[in-house]
N, C-alpha and C. Protein backbone atom coordinates (compact mmCIF):
# COMPACT_ATOMS: atom_id res chain seq x y z
N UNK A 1 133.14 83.93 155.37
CA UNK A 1 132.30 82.74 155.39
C UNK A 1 132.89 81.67 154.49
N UNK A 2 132.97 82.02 153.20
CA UNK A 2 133.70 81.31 152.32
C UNK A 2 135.05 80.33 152.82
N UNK A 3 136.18 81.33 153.74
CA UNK A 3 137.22 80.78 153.67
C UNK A 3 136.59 79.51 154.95
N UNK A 4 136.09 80.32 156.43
CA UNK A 4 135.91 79.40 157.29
C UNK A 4 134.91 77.81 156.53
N UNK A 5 134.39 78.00 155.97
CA UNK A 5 133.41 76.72 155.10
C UNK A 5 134.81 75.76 154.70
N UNK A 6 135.59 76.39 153.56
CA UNK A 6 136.55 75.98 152.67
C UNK A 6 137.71 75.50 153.28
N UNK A 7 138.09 76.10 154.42
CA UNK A 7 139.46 75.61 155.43
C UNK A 7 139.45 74.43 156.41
N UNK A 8 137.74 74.87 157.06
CA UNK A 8 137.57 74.26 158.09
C UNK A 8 136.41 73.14 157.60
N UNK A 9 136.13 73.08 156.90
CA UNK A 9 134.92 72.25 156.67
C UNK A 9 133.67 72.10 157.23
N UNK A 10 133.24 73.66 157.70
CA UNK A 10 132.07 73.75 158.76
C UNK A 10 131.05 74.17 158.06
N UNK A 11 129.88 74.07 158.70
CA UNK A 11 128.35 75.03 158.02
C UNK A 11 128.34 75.70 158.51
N UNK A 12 128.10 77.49 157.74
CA UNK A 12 128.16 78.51 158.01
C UNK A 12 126.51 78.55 157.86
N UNK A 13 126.25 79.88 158.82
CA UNK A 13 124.85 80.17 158.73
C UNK A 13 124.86 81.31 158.90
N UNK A 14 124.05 82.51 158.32
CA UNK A 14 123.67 83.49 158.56
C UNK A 14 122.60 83.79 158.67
N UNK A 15 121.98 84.17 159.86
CA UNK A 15 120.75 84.45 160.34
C UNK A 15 120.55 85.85 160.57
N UNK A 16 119.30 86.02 160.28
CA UNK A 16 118.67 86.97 160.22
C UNK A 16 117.38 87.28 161.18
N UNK A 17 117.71 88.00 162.25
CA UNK A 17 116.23 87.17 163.38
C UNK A 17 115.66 88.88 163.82
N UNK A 18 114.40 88.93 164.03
CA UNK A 18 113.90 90.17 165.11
C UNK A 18 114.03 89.79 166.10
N UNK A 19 114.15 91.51 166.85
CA UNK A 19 114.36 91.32 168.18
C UNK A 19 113.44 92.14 168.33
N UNK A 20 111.89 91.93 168.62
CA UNK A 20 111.15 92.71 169.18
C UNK A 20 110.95 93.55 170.28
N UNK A 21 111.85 92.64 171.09
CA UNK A 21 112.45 92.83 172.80
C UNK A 21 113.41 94.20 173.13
N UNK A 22 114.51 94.09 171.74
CA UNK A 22 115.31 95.15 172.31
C UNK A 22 116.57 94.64 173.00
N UNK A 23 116.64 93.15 173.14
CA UNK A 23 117.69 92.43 173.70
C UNK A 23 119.21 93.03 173.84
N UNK A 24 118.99 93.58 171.99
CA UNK A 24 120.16 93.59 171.54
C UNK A 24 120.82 94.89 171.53
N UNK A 25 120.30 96.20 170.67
CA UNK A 25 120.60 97.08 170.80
C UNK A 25 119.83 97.89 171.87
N UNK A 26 118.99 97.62 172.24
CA UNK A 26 118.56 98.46 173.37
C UNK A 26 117.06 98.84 172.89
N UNK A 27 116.60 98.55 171.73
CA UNK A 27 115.07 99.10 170.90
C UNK A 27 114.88 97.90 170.11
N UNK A 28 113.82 97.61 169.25
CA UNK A 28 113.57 96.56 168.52
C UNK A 28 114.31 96.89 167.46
N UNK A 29 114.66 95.42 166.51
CA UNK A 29 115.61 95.78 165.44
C UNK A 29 116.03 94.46 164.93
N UNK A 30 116.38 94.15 163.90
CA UNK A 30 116.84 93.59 163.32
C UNK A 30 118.15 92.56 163.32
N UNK A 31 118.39 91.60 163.91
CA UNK A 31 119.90 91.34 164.56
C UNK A 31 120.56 90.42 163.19
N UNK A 32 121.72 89.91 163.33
CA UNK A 32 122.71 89.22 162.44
C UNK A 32 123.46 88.62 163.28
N UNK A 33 123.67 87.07 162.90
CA UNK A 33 123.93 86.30 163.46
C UNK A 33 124.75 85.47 162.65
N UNK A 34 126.11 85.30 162.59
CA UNK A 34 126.79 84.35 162.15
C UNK A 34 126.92 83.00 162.73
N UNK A 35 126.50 81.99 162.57
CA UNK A 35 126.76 81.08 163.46
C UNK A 35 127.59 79.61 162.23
N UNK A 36 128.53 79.05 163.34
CA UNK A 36 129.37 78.02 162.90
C UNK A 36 128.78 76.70 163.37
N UNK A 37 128.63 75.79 162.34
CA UNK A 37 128.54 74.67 163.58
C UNK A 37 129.65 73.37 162.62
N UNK A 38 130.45 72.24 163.93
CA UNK A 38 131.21 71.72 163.40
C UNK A 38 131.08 70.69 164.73
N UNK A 39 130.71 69.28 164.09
CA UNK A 39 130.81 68.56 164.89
C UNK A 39 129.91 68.52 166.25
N UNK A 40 128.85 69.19 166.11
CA UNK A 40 128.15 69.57 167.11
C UNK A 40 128.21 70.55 168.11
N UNK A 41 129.83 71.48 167.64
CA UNK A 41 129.44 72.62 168.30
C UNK A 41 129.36 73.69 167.80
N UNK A 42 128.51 74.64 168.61
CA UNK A 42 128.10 75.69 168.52
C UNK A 42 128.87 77.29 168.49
N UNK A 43 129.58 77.70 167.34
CA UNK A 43 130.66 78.69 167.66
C UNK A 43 129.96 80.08 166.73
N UNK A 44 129.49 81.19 167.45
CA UNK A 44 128.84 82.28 166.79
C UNK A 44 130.34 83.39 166.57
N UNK A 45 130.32 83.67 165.44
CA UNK A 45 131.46 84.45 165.02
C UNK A 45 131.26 85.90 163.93
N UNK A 46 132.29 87.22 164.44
CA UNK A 46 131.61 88.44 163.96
C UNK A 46 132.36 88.61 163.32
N UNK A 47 132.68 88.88 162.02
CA UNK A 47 133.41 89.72 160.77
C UNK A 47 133.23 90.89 160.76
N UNK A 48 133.99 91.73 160.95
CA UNK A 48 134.37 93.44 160.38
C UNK A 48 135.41 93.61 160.44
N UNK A 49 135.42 95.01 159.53
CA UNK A 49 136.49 95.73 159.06
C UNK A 49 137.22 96.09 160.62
N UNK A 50 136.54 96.46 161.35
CA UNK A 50 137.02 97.17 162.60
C UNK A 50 135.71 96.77 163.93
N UNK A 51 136.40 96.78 165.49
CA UNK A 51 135.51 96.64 166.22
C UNK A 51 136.02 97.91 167.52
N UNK A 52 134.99 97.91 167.82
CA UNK A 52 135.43 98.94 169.54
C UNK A 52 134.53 98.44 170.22
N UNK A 53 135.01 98.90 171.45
CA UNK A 53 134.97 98.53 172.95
C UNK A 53 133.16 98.10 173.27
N UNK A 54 132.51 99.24 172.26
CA UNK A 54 130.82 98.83 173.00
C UNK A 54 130.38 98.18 171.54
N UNK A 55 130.98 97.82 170.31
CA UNK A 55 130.45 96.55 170.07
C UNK A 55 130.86 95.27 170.10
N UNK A 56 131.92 95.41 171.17
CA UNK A 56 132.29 93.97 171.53
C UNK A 56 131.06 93.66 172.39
N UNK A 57 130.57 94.52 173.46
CA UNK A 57 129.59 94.24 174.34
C UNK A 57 127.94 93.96 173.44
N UNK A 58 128.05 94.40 172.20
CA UNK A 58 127.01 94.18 171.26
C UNK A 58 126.84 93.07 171.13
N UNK A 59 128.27 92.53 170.31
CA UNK A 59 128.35 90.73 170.15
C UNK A 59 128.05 90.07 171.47
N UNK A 60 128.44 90.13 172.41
CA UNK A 60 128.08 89.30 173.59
C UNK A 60 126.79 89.21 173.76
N UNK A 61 126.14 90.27 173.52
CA UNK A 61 124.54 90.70 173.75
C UNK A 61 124.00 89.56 172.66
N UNK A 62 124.74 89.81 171.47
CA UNK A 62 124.09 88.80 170.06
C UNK A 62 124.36 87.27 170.81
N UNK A 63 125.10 86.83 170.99
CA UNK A 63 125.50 85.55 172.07
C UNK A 63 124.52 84.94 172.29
N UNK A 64 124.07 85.96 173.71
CA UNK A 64 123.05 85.62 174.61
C UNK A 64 121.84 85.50 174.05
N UNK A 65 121.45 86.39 173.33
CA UNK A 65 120.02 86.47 172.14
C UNK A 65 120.26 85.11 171.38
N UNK A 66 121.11 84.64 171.22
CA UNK A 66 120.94 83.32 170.10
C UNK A 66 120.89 82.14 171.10
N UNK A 67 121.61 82.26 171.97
CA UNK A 67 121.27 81.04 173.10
C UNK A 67 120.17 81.23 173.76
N UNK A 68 119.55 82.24 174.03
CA UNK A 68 118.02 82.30 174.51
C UNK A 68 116.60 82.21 173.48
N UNK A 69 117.10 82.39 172.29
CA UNK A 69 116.46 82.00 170.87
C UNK A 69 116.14 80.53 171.01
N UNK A 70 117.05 79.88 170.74
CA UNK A 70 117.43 78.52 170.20
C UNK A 70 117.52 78.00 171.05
N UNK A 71 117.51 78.17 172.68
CA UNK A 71 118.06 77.18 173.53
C UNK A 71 118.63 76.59 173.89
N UNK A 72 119.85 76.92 172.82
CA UNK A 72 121.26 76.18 172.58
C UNK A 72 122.78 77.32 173.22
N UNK A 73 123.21 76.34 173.99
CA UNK A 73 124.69 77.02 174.20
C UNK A 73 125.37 77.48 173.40
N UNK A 74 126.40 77.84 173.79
CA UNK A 74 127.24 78.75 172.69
C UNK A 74 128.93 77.88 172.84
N UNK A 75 130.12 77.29 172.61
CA UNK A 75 130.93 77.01 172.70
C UNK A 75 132.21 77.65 172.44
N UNK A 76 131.94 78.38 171.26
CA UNK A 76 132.90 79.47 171.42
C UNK A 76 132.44 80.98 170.67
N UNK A 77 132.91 81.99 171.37
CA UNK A 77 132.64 83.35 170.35
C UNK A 77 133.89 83.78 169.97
N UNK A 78 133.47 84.40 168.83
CA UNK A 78 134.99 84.59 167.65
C UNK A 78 134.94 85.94 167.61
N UNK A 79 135.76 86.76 167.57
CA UNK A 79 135.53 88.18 166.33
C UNK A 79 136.77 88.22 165.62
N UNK A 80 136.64 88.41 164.44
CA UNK A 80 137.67 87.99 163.67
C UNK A 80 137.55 89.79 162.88
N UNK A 81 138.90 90.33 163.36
CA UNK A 81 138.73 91.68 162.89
C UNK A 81 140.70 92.20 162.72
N UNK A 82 140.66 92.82 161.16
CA UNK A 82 142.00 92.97 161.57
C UNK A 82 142.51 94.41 161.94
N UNK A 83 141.25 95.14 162.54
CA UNK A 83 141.66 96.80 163.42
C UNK A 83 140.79 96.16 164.38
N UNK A 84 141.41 96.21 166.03
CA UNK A 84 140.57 95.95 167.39
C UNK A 84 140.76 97.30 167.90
N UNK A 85 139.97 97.87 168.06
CA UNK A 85 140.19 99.11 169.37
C UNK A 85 140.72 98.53 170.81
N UNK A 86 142.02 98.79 171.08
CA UNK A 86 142.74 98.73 172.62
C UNK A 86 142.13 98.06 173.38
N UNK A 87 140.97 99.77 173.81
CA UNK A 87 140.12 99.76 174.61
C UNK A 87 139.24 99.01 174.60
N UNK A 88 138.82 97.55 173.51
CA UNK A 88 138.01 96.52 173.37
C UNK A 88 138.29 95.29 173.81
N UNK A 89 139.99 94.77 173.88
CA UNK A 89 140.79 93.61 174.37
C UNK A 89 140.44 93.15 175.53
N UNK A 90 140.66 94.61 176.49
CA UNK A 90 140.21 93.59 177.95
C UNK A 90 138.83 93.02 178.35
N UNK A 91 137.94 94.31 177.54
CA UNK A 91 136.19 93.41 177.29
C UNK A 91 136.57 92.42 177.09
N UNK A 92 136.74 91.75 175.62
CA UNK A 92 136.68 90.49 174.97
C UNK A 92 137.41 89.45 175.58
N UNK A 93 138.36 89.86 176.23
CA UNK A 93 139.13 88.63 177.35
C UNK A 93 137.84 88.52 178.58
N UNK A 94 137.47 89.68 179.32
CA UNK A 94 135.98 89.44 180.07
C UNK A 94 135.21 88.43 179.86
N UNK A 95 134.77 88.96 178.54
CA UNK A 95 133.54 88.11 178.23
C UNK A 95 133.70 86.86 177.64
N UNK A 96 135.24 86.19 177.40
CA UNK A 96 135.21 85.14 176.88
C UNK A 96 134.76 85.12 175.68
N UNK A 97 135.35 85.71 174.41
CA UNK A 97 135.61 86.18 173.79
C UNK A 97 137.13 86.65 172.66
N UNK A 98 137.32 85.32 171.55
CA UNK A 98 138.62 84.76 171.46
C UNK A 98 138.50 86.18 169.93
N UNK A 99 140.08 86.80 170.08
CA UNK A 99 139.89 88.25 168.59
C UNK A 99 140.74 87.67 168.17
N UNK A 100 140.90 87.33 166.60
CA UNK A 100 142.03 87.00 165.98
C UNK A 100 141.90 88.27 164.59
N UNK A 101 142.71 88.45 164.08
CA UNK A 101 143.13 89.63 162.81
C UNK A 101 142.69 88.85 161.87
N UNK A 102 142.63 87.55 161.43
CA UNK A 102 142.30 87.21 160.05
C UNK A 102 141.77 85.50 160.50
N UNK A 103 140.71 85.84 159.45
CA UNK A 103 140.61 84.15 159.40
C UNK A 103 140.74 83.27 159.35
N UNK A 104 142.35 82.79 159.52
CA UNK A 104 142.90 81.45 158.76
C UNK A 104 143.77 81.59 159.90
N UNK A 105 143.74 82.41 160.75
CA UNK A 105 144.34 82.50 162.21
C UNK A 105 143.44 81.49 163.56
N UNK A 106 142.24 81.27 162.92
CA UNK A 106 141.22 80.69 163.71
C UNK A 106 141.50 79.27 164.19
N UNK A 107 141.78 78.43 164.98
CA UNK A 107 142.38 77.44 165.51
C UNK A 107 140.39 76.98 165.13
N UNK A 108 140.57 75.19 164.38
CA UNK A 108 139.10 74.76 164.41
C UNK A 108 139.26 73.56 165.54
């Protein structure tokens, strides 16, 4: 969060929202939401140590939950992770869905 704020000059947000619905993981729960905004757009982005194949399909799920929240589009999704599981790449090319290894790799 720090570096993207400090590099890019954006407002970081971290949200914290229920999902009574189940949207997300499949039961009610608690979701996390990174969201960027710069210039008026809308870029939701995931930090970890590591990602695989069904929580790339998690983040997409978080996506959709924040654009059906807020009402607001999404412009770009990030996961910024520097271990990707293989088997997660061709998801995240699917779903439109940009993976970079480190944060300062992030084109603003």
């Amino acid at each position: 969060e720090a570096i993207l704020a400090g590099s890019f000059g954006v407002e970081v947000l971290n949200l914290q929202e229920k999902d009574p619905e189940g949207e997300v993981f499949g039961r009610p729960d608690q979701v996390e939401i990174d969201v960027i905004i710069k210039n008026g757009l809308v870029i939701i982005c995931e930090l970890k140590s590591s990602i695989s194949k069904a929580e790339m399909y998690i983040f997409d799920r978080k996506v959709a939950f924040y654009e059906k929240r807020y009402q607001r589009s999404v412009n770009r999704k990030i996961v910024i992770s520097p271990m990707v599981d293989a088997r997660a790449l061709p998801v995240a090319q699917q779903l439109g869905i940009e993976v970079y290894s480190y944060a300062d790799e992030v084109q603003a």
